[in-house]
C-alpha atoms as a PDB file:
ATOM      1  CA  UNK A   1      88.420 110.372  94.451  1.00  0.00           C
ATOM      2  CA  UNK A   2      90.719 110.361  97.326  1.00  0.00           C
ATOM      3  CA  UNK A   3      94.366 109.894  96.595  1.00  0.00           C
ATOM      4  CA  UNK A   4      94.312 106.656  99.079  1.00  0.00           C
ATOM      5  CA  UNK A   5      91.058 105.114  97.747  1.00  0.00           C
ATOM      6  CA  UNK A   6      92.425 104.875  94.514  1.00  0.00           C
ATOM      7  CA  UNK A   7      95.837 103.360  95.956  1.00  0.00           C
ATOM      8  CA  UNK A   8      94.038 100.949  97.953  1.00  0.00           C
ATOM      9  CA  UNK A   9      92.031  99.511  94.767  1.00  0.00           C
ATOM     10  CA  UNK A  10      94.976  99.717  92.361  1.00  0.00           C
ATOM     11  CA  UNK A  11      96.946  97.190  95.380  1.00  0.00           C
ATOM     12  CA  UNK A  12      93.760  95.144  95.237  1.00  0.00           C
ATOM     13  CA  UNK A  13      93.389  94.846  91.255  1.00  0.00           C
ATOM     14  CA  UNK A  14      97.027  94.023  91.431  1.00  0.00           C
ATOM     15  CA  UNK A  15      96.846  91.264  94.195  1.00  0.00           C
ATOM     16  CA  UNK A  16      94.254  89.811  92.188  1.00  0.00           C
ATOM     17  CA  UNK A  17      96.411  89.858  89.047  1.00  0.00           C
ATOM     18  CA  UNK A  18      99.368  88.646  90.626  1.00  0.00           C
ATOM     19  CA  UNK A  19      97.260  85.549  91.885  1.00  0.00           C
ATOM     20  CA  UNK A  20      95.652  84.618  88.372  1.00  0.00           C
ATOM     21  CA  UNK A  21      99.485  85.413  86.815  1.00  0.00           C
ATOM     22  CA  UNK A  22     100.908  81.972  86.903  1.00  0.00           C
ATOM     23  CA  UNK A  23      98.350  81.426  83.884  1.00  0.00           C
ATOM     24  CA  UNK A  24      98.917  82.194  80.545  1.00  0.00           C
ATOM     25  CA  UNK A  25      98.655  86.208  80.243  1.00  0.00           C
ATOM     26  CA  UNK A  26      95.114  86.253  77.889  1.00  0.00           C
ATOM     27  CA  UNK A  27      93.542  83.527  80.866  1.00  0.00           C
ATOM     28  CA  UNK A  28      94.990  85.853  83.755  1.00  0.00           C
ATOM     29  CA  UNK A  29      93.096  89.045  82.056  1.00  0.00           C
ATOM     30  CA  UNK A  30      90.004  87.234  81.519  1.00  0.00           C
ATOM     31  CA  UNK A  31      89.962  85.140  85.330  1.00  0.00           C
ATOM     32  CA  UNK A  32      91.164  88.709  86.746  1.00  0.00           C
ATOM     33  CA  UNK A  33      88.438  90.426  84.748  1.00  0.00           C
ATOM     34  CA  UNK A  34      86.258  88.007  85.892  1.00  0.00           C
ATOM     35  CA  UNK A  35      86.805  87.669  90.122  1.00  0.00           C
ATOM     36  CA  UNK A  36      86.532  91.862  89.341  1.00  0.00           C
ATOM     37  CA  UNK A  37      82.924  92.058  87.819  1.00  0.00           C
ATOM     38  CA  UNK A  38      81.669  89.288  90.577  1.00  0.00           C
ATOM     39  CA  UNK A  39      83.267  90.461  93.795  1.00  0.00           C
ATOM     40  CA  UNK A  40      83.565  94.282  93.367  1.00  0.00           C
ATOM     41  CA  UNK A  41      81.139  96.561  94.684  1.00  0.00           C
ATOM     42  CA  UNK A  42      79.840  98.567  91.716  1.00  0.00           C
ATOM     43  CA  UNK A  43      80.912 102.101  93.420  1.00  0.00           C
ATOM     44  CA  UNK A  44      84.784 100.319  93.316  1.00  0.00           C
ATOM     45  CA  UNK A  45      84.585  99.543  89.944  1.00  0.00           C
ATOM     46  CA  UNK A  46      83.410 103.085  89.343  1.00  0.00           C
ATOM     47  CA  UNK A  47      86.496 104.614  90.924  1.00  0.00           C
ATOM     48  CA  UNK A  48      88.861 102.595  89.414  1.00  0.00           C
ATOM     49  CA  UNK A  49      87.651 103.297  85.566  1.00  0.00           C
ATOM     50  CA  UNK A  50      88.248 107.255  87.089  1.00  0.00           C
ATOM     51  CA  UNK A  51      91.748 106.088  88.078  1.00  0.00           C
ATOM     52  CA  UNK A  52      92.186 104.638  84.458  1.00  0.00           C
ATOM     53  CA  UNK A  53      90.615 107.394  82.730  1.00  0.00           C
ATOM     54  CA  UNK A  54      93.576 109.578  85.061  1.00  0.00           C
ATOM     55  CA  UNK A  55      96.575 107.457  83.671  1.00  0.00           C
ATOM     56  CA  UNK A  56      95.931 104.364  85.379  1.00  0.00           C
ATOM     57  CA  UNK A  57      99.004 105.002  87.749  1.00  0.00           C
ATOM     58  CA  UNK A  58     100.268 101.829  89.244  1.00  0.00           C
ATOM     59  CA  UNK A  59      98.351  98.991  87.616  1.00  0.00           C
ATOM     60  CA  UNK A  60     100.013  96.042  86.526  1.00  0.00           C
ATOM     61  CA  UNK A  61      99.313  95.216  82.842  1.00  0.00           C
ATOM     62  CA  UNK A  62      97.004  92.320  83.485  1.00  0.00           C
ATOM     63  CA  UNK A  63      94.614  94.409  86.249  1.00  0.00           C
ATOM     64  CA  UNK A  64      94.888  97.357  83.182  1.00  0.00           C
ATOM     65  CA  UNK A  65      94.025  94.695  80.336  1.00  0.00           C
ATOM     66  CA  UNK A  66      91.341  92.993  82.923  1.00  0.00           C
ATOM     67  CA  UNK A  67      89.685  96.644  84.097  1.00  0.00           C
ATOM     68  CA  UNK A  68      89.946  98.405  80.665  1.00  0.00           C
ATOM     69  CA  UNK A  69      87.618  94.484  79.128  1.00  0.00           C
ATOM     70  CA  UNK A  70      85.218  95.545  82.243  1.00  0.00           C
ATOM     71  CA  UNK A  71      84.946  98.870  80.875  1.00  0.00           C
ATOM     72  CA  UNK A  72      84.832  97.506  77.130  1.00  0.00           C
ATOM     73  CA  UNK A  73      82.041  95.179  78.130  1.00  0.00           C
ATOM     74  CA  UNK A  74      80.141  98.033  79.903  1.00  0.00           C
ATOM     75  CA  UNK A  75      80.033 100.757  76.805  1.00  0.00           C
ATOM     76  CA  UNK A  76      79.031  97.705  74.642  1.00  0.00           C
END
């Protein structure tokens, strides 16, 4: 994965984050979670659980919580 692809999606998980944070941090995870598994075209999703699986570099702790639940949900 390109360096700037995985930049650009970290910025995005983290916009969406920051938008859901004014809620109480286990509602933020979930709505963030959420607007993630709707809007995101499977392939993003995909490079972002590489990113994670690399450190995670960059992600806010409710994008982390939110992306590592998508994962989660996915192995289950």
């Amino acid at each position: 994965m390109s360096h700037s692809t995985a930049e650009k999606l970290v910025y995005m998980a983290n916009q969406i984050a920051t938008a859901f944070s004014a809620q109480k941090h286990a509602e933020a995870v979930e709505a963030t979670r959420i607007h993630i598994q709707k809007f995101w075209d499977p392939r993003m999703r995909s490079k972002i659980a590489e990113h994670i699986a690399h450190g995670g570099e960059g992600l806010s702790p409710i994008a982390r919580e939110a992306l590592e639940g998508l994962q989660a949900a996915k192995a289950a």
